[in-house]
C-alpha atoms as a PDB file:
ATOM      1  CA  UNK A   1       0.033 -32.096  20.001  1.00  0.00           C
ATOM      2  CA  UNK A   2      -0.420 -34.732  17.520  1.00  0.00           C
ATOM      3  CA  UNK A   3      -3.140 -36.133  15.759  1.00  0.00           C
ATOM      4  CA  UNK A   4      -2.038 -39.638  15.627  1.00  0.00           C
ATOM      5  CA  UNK A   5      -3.328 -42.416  17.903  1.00  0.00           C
ATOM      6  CA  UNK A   6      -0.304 -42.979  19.425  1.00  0.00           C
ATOM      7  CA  UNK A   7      -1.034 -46.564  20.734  1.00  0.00           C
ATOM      8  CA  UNK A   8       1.627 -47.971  21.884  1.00  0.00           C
ATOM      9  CA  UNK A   9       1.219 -52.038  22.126  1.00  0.00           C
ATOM     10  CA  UNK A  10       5.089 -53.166  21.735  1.00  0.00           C
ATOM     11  CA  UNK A  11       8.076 -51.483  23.584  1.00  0.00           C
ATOM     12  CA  UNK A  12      10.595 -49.779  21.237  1.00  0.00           C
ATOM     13  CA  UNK A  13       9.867 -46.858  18.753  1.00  0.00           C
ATOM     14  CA  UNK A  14       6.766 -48.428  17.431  1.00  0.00           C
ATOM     15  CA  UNK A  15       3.327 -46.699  17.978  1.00  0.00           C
ATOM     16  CA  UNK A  16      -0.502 -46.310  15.907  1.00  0.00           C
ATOM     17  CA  UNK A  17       0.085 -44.058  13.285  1.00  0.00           C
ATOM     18  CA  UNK A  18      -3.205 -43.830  12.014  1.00  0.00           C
ATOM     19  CA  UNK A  19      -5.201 -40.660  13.003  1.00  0.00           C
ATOM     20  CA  UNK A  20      -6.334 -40.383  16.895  1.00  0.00           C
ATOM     21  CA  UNK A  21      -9.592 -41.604  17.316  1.00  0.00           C
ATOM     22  CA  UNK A  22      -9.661 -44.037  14.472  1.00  0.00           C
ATOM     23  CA  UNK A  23     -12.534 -46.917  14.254  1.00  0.00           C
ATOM     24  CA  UNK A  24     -11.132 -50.849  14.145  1.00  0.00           C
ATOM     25  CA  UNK A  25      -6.999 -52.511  15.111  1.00  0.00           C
ATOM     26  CA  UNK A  26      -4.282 -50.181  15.257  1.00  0.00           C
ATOM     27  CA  UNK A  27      -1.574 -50.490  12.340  1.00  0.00           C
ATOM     28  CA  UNK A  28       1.922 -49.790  14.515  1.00  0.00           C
ATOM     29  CA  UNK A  29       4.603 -48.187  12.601  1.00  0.00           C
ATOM     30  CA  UNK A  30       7.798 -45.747  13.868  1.00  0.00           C
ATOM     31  CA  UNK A  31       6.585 -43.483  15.532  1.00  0.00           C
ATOM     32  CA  UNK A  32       8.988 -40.340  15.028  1.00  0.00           C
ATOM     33  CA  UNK A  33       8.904 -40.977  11.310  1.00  0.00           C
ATOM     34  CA  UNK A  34       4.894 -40.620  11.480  1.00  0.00           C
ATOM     35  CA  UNK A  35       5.217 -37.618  13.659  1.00  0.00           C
ATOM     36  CA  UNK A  36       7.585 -36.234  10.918  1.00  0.00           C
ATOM     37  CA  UNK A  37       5.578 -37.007   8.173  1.00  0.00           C
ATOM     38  CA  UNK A  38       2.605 -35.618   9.866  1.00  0.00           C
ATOM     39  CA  UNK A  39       4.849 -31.925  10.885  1.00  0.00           C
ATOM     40  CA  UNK A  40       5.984 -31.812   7.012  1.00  0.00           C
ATOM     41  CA  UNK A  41       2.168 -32.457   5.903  1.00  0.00           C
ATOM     42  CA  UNK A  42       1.072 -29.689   8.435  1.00  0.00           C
ATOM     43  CA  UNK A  43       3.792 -27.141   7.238  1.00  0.00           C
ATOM     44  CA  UNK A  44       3.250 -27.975   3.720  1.00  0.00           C
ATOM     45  CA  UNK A  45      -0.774 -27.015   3.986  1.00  0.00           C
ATOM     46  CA  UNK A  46       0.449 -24.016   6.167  1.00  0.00           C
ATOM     47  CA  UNK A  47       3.063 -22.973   2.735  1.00  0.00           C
ATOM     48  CA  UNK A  48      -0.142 -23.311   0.424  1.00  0.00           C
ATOM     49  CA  UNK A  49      -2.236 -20.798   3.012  1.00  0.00           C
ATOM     50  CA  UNK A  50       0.369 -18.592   3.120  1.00  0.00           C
ATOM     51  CA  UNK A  51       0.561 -18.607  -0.001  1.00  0.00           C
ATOM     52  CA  UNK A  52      -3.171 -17.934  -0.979  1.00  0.00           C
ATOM     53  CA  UNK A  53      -2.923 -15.105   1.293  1.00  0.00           C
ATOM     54  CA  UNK A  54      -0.122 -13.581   0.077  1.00  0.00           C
ATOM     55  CA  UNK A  55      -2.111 -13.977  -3.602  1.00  0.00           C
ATOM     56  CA  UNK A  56      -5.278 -12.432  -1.972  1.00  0.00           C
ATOM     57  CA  UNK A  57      -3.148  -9.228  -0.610  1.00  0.00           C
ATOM     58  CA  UNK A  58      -1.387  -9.009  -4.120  1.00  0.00           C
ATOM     59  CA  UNK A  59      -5.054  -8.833  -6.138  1.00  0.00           C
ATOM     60  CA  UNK A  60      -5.963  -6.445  -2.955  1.00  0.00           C
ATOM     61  CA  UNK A  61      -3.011  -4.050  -3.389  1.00  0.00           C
ATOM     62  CA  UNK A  62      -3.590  -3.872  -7.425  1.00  0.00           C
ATOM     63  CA  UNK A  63      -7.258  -3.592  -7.148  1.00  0.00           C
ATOM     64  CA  UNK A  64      -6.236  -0.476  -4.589  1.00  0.00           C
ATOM     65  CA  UNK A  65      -3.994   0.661  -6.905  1.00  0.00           C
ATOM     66  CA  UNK A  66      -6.254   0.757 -10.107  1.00  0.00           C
ATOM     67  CA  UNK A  67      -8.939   2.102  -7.410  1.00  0.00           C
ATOM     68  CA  UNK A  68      -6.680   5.157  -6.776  1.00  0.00           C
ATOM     69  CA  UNK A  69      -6.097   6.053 -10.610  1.00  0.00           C
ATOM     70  CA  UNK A  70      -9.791   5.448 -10.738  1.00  0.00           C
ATOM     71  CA  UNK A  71     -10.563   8.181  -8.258  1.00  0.00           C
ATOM     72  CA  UNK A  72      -7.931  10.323  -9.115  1.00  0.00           C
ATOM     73  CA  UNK A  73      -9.841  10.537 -12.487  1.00  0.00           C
ATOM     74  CA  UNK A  74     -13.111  10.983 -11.260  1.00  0.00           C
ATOM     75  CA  UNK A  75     -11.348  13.978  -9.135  1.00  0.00           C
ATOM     76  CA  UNK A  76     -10.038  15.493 -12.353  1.00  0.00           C
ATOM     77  CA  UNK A  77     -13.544  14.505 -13.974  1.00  0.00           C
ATOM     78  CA  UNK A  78     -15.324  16.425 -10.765  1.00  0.00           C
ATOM     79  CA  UNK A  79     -13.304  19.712 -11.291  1.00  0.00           C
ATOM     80  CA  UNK A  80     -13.687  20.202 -14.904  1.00  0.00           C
ATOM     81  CA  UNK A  81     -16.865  19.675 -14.367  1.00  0.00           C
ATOM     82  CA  UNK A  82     -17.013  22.435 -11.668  1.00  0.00           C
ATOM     83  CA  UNK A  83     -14.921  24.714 -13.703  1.00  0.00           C
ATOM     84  CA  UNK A  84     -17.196  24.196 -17.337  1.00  0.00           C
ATOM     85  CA  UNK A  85     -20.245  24.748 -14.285  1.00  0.00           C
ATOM     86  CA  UNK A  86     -18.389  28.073 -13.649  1.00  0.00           C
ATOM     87  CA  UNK A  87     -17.728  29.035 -16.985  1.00  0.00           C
ATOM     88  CA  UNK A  88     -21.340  28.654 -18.237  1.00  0.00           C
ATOM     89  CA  UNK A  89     -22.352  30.979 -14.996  1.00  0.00           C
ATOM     90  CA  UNK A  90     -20.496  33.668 -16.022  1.00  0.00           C
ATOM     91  CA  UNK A  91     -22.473  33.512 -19.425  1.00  0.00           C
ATOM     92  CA  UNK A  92     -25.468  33.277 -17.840  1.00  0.00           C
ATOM     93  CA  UNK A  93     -24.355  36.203 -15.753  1.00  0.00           C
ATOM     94  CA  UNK A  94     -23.192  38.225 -18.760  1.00  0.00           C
ATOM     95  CA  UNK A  95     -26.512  37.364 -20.232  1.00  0.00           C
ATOM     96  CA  UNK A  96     -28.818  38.040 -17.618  1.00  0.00           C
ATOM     97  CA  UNK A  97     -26.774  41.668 -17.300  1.00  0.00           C
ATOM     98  CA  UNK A  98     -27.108  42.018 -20.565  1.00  0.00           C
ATOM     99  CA  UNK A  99     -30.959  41.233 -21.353  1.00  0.00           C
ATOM    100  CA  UNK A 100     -31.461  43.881 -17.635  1.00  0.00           C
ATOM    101  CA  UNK A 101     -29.635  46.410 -18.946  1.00  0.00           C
ATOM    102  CA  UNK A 102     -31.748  46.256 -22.271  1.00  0.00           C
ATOM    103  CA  UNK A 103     -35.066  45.990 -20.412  1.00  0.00           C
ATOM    104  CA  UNK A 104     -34.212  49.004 -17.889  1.00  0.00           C
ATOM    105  CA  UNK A 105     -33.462  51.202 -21.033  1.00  0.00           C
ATOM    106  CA  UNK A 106     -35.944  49.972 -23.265  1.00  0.00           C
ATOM    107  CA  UNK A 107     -39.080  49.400 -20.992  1.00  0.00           C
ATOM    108  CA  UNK A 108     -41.650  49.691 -23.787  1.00  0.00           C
ATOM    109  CA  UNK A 109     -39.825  47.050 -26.203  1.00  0.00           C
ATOM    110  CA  UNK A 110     -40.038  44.635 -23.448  1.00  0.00           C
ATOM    111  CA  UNK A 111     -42.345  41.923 -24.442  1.00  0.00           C
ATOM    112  CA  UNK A 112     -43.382  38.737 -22.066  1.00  0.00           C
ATOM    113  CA  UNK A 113     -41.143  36.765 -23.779  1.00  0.00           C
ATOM    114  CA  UNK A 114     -38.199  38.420 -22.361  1.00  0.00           C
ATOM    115  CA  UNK A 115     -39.855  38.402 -19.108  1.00  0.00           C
ATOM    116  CA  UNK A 116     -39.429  34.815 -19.176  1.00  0.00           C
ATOM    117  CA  UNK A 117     -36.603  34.731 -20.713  1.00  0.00           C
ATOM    118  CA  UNK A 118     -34.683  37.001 -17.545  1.00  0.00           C
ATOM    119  CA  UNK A 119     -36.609  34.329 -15.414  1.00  0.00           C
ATOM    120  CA  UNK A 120     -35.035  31.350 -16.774  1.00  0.00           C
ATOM    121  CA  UNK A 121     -31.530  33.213 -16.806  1.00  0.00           C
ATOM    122  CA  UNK A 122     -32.377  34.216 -12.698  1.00  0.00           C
ATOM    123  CA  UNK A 123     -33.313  30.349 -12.290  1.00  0.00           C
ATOM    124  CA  UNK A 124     -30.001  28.987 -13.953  1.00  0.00           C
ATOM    125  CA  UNK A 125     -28.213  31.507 -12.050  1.00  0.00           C
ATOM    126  CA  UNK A 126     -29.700  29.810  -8.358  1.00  0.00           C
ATOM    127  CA  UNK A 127     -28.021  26.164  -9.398  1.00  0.00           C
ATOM    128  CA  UNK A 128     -24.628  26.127  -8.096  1.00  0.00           C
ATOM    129  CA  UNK A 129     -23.130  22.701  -7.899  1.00  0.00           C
ATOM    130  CA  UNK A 130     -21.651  21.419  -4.697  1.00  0.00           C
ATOM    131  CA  UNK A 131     -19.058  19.066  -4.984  1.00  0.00           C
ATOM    132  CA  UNK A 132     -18.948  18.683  -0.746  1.00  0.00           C
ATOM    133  CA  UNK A 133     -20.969  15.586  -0.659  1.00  0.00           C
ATOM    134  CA  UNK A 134     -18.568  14.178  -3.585  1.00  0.00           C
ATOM    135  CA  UNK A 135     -15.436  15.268  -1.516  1.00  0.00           C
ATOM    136  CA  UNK A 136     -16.909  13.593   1.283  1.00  0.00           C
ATOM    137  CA  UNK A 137     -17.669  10.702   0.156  1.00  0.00           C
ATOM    138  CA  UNK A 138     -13.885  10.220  -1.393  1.00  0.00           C
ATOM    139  CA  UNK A 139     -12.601  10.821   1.780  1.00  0.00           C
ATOM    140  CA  UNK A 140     -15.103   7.961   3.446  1.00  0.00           C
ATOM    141  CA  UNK A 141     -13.791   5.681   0.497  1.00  0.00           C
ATOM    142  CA  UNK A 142     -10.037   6.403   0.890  1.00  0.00           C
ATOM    143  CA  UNK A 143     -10.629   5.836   4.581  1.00  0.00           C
ATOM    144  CA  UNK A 144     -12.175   2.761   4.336  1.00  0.00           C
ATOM    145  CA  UNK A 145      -9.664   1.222   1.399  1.00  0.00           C
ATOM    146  CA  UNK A 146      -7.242   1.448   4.141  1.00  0.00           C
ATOM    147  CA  UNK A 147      -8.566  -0.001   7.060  1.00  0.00           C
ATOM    148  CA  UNK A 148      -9.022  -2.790   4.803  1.00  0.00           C
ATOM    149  CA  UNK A 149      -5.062  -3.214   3.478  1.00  0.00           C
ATOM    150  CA  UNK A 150      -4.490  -3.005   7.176  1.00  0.00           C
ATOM    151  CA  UNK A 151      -6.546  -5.879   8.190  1.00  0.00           C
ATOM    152  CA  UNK A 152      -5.896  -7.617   5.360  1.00  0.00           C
ATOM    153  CA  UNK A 153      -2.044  -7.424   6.286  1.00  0.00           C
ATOM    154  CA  UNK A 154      -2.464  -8.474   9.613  1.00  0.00           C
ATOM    155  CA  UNK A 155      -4.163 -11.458   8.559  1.00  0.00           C
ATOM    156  CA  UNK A 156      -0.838 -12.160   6.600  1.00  0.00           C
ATOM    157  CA  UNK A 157       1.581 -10.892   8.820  1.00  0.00           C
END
């Protein structure tokens, strides 16, 4: 339906081509060419939306893209991290094996400060990291990154 007034006050081709529900005399003009011109204009703004989406998706799909490599790397990040965590608990494990096997064969050497000393080594021993909440969370975020591409290519499509 067009939004041109559409008056028609002479017989022939000629109608209002001025916008429907304008205020004052009706300017009369051809009426396919205004119905044209208005279709073109109306295509034309269409071409610039379409446009602007497909823009939006493109930024979408890099920022996606450089959010991928980002995780990727904080998944690389979260395993070394994991494996240096494992590394320095078999040291505290050698230690604390160590420092018992000196204190059950030497019980009269053993002085409070090693008592302490096996205490802080039992202590570090009791922190394991989890990486489960991490994991979790990744998956939430990977899930969510793509119901958003999806809607956002609807939107397009």
């Amino acid at each position: 339906m067009s939004n041109l007034c559409g008056h028609r006050g002479f017989a022939g081709p000629s109608a209002c081509i001025l916008k429907r529900g304008h205020g004052g005399a009706h300017s009369y003009g051809n009426w396919n060419d205004a119905l044209i011109r208005e279709e073109r204009e109306e295509l034309e703004s269409l071409r610039q939306q379409l446009a602007s989406c497909q823009a939006a998706l493109a930024d979408t799909e890099a920022l996606e893209i450089g959010t991928g490599e980002r995780l990727a790397k904080v998944e690389q990040q979260l395993a070394a991290a994991i494996a240096a965590c494992k590394l320095k608990d078999e040291s505290i494990e050698a230690a604390h094996n160590g420092l018992r096997w000196w204190m059950d064969a030497f019980p009269l050497h053993v002085t409070e400060a090693d008592n302490e000393e096996m205490l802080k080594l039992v202590k570090a021993l009791t922190i394991h990291p989890d990486d489960s909440a991490l994991k979790a969370w990744l998956e939430m975020s990977n899930t969510a990154d793509c119901r958003s591409q999806s809607s956002l290519q609807g939107v397009v499509k």
